[in-house]
PDB file of N, CA and C in Angstrom:
ATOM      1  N   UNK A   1       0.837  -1.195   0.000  1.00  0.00           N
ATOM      2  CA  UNK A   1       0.000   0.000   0.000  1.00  0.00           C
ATOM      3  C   UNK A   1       0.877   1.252   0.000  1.00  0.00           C
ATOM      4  N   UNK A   2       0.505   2.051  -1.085  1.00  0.00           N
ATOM      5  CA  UNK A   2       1.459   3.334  -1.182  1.00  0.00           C
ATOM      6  C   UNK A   2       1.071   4.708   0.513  1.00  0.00           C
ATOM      7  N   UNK A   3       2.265   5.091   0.354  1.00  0.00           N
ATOM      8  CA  UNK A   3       1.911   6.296   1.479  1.00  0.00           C
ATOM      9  C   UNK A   3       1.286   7.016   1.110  1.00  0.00           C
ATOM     10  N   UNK A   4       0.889   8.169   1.732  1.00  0.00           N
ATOM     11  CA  UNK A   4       0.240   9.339   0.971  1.00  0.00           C
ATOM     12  C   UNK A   4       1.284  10.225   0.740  1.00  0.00           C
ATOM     13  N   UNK A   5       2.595  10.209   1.032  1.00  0.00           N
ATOM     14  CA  UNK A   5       3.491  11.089   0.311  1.00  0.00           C
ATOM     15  C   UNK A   5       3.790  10.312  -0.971  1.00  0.00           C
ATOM     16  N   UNK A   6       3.988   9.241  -0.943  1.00  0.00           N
ATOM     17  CA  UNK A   6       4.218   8.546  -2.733  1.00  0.00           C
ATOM     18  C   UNK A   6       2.695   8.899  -3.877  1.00  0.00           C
ATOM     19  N   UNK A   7       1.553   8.922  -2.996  1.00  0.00           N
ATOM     20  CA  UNK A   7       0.626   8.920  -3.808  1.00  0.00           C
ATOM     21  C   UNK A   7       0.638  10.738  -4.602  1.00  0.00           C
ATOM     22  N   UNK A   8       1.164  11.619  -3.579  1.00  0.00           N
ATOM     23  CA  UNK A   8       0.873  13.241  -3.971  1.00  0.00           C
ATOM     24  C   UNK A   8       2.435  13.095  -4.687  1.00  0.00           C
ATOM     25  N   UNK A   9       3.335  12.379  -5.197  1.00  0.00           N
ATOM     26  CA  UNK A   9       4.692  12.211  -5.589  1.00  0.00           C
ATOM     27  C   UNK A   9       4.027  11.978  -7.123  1.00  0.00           C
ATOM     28  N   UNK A  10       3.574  10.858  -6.829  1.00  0.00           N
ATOM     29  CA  UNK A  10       2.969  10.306  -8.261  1.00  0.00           C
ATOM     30  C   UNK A  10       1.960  11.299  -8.948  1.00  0.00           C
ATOM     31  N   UNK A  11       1.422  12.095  -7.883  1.00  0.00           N
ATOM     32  CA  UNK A  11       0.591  13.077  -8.589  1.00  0.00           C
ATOM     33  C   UNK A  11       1.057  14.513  -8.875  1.00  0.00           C
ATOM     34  N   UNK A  12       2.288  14.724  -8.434  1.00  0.00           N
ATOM     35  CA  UNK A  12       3.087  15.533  -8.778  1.00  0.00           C
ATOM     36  C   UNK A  12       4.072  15.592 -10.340  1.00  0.00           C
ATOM     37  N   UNK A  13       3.833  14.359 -10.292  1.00  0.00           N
ATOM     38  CA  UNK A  13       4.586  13.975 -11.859  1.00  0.00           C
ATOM     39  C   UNK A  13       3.854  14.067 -12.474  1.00  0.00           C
ATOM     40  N   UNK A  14       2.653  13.313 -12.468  1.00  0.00           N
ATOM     41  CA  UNK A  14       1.577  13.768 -13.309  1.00  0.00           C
ATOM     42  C   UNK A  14       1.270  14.756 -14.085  1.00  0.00           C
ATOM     43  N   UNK A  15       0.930  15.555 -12.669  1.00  0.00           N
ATOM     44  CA  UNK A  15       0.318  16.444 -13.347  1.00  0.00           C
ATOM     45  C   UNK A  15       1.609  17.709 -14.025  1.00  0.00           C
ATOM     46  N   UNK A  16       2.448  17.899 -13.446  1.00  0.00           N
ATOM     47  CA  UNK A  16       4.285  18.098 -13.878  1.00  0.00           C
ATOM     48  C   UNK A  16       4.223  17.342 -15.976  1.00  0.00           C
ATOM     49  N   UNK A  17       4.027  16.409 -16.264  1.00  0.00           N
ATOM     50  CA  UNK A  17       3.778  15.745 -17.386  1.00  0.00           C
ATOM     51  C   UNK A  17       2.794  16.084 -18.172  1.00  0.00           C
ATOM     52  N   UNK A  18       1.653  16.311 -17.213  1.00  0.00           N
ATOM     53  CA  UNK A  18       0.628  17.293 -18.447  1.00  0.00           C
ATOM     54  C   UNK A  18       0.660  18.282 -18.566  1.00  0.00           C
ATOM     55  N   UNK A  19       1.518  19.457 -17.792  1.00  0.00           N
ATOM     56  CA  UNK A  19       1.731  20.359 -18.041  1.00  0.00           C
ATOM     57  C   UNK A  19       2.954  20.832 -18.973  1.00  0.00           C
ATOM     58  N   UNK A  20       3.538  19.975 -19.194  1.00  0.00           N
ATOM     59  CA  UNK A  20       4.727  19.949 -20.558  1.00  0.00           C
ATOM     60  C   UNK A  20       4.116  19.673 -21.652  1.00  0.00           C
ATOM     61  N   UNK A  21       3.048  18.584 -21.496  1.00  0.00           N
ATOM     62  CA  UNK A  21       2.475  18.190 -23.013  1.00  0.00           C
ATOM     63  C   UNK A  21       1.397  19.653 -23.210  1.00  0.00           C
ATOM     64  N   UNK A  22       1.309  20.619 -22.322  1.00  0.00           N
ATOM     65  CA  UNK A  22       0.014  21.667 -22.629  1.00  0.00           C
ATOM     66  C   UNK A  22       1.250  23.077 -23.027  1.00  0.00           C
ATOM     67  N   UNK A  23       2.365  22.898 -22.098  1.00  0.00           N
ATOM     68  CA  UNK A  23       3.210  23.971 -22.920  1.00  0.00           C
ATOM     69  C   UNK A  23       3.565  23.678 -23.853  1.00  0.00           C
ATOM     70  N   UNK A  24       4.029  22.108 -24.582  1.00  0.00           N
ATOM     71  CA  UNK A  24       4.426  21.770 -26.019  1.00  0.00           C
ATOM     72  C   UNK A  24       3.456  22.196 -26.798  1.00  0.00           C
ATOM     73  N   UNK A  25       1.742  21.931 -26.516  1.00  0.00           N
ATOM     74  CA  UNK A  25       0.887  22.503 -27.410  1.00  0.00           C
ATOM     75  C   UNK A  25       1.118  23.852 -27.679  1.00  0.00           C
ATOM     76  N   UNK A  26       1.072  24.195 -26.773  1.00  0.00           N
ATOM     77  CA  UNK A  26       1.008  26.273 -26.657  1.00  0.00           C
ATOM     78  C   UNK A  26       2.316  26.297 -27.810  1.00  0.00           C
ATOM     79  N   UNK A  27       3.544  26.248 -27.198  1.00  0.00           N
ATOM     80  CA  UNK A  27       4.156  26.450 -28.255  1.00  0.00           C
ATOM     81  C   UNK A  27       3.910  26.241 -30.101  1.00  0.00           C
ATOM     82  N   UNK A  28       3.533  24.821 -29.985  1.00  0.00           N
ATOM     83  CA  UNK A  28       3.391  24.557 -31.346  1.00  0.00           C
ATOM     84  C   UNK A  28       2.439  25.556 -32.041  1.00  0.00           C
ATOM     85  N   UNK A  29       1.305  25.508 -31.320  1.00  0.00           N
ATOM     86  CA  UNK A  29       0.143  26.685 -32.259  1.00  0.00           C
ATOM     87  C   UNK A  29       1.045  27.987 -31.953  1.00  0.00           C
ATOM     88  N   UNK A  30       1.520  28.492 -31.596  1.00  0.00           N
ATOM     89  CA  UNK A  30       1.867  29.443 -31.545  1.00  0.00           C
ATOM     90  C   UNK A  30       2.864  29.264 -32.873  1.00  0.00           C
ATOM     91  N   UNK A  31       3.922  28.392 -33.246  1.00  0.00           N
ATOM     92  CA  UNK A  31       4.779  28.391 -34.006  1.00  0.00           C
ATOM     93  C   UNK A  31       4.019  28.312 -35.474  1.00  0.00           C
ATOM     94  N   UNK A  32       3.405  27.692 -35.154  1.00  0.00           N
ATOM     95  CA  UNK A  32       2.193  26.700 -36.522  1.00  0.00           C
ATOM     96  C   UNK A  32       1.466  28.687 -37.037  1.00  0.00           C
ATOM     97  N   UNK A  33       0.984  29.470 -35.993  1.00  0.00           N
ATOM     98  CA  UNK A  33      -0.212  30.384 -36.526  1.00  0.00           C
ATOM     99  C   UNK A  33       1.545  31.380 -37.307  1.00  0.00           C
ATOM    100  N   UNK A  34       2.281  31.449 -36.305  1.00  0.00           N
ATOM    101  CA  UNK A  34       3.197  32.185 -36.770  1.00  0.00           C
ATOM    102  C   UNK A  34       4.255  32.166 -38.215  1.00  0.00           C
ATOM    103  N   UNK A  35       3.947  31.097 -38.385  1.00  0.00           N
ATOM    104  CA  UNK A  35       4.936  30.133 -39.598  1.00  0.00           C
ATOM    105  C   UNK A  35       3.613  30.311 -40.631  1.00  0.00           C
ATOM    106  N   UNK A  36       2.262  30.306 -40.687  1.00  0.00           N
ATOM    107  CA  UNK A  36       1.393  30.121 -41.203  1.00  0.00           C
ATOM    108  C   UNK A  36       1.175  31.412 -42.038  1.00  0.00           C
ATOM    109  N   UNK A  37       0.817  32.555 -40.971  1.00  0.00           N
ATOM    110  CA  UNK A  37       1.074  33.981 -41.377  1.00  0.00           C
ATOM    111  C   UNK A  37       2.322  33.942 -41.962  1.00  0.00           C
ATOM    112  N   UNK A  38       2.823  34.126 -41.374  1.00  0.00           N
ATOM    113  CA  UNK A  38       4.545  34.599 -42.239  1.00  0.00           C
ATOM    114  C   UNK A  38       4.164  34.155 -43.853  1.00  0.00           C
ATOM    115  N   UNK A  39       3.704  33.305 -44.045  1.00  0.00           N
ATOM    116  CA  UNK A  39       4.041  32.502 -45.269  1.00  0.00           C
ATOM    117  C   UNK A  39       2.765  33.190 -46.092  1.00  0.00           C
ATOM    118  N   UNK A  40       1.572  33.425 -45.406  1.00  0.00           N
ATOM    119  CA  UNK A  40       0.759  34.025 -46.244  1.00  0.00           C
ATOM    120  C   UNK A  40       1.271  35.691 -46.374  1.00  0.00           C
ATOM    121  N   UNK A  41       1.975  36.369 -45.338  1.00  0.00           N
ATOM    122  CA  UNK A  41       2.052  37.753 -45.605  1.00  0.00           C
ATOM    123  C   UNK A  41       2.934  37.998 -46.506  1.00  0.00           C
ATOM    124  N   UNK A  42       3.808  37.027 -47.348  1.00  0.00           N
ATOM    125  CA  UNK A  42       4.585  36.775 -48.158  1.00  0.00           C
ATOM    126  C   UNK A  42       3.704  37.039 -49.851  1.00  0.00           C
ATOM    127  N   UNK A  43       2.216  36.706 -49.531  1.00  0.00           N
ATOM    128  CA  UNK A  43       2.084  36.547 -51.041  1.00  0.00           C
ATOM    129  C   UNK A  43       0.694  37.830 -50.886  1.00  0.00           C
ATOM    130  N   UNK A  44       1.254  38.318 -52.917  1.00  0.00           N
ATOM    131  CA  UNK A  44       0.317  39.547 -52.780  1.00  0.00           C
ATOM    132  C   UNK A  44      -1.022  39.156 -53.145  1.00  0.00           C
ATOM    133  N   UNK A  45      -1.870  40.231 -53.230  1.00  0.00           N
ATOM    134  CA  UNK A  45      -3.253  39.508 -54.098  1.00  0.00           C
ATOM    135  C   UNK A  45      -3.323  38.542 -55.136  1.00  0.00           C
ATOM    136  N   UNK A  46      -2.578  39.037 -56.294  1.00  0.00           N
ATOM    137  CA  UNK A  46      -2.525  38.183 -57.281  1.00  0.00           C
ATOM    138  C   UNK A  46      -1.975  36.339 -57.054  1.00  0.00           C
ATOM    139  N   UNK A  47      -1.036  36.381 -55.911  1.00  0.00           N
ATOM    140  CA  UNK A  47      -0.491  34.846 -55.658  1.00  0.00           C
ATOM    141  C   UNK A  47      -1.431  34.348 -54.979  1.00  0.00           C
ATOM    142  N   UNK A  48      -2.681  35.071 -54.224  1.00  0.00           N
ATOM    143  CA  UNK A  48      -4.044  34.718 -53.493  1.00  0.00           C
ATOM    144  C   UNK A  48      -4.611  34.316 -54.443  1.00  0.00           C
ATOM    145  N   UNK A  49      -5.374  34.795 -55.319  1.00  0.00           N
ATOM    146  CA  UNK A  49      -5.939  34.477 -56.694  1.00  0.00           C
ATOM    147  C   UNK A  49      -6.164  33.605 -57.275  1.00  0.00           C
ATOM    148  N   UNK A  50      -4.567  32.992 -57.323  1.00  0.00           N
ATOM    149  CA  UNK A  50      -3.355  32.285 -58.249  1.00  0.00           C
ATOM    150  C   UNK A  50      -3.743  30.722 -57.286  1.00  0.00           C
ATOM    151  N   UNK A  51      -3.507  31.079 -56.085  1.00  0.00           N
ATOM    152  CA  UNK A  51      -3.505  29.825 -55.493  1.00  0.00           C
ATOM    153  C   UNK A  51      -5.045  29.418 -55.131  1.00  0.00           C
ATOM    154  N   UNK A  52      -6.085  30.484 -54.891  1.00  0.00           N
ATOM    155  CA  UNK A  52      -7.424  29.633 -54.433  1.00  0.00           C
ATOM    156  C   UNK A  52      -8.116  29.458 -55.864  1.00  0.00           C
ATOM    157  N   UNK A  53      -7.293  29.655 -57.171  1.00  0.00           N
ATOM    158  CA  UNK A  53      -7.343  29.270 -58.666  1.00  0.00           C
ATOM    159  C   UNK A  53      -7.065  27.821 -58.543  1.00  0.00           C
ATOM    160  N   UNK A  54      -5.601  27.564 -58.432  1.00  0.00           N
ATOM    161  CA  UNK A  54      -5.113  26.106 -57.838  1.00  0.00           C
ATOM    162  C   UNK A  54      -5.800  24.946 -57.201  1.00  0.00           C
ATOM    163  N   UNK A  55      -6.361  25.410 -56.042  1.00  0.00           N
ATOM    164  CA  UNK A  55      -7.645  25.055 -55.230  1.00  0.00           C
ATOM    165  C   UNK A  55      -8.342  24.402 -55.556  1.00  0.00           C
ATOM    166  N   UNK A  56      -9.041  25.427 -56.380  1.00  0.00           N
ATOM    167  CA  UNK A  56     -10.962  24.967 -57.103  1.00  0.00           C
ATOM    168  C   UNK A  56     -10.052  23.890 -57.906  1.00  0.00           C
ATOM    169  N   UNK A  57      -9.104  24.040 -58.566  1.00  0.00           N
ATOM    170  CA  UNK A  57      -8.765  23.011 -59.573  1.00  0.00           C
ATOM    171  C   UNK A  57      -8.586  22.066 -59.267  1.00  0.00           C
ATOM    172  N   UNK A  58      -7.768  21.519 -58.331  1.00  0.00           N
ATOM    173  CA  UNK A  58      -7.379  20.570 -57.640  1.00  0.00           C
ATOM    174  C   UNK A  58      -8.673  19.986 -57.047  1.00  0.00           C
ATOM    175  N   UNK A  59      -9.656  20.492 -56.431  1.00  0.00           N
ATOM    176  CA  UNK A  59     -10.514  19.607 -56.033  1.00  0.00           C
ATOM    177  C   UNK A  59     -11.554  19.832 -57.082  1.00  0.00           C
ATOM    178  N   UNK A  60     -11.954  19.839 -58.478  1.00  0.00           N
ATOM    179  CA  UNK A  60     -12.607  19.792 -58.954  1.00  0.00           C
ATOM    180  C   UNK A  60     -12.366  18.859 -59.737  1.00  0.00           C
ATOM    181  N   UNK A  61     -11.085  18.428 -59.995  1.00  0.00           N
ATOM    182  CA  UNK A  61     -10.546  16.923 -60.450  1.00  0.00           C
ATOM    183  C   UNK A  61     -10.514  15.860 -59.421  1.00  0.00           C
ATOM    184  N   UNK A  62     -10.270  16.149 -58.273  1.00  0.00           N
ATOM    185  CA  UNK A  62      -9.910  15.038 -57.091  1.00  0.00           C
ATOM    186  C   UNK A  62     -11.672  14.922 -57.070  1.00  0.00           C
ATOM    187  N   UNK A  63     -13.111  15.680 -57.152  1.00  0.00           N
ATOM    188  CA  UNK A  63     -14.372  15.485 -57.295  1.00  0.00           C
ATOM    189  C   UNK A  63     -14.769  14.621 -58.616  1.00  0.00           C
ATOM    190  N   UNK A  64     -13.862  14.592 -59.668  1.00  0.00           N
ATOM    191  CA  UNK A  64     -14.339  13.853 -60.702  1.00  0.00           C
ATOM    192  C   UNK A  64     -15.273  14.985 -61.690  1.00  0.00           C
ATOM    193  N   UNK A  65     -14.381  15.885 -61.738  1.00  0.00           N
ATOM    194  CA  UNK A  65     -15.841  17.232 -62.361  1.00  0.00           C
ATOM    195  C   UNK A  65     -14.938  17.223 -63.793  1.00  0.00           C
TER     196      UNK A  65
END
């Protein structure tokens, strides 16, 4: 039978462990929205255009149209 200091030990890791996997998230969206923008503030109207041109095309063949 565990003590109750091993049991708040084990729950110290725990929750220590989900809080790394919730800062790894944070980071990632943060990297993901930032990497995301960057890459769109890169293109002007016309490469907008150009690419939701691309788009319709691509799924209007992958639809069988």
């Amino acid at each position: 039978m565990k003590t109750r200091e091993q049991k708040l030990l084990e729950q110290n890791h725990e929750l220590e462990k989900i809080a790394d996997q919730l800062e790894q998230q944070r980071l990632q969206k943060q990297y993901n929205s930032a990497s995301s923008w960057n890459w769109m503030s890169r293109l002007d109207g016309v490469d907008i255009v150009e690419l939701a041109s691309e788009m319709v095309d691509t799924v209007g063949e992958l639809s069988g149209d």
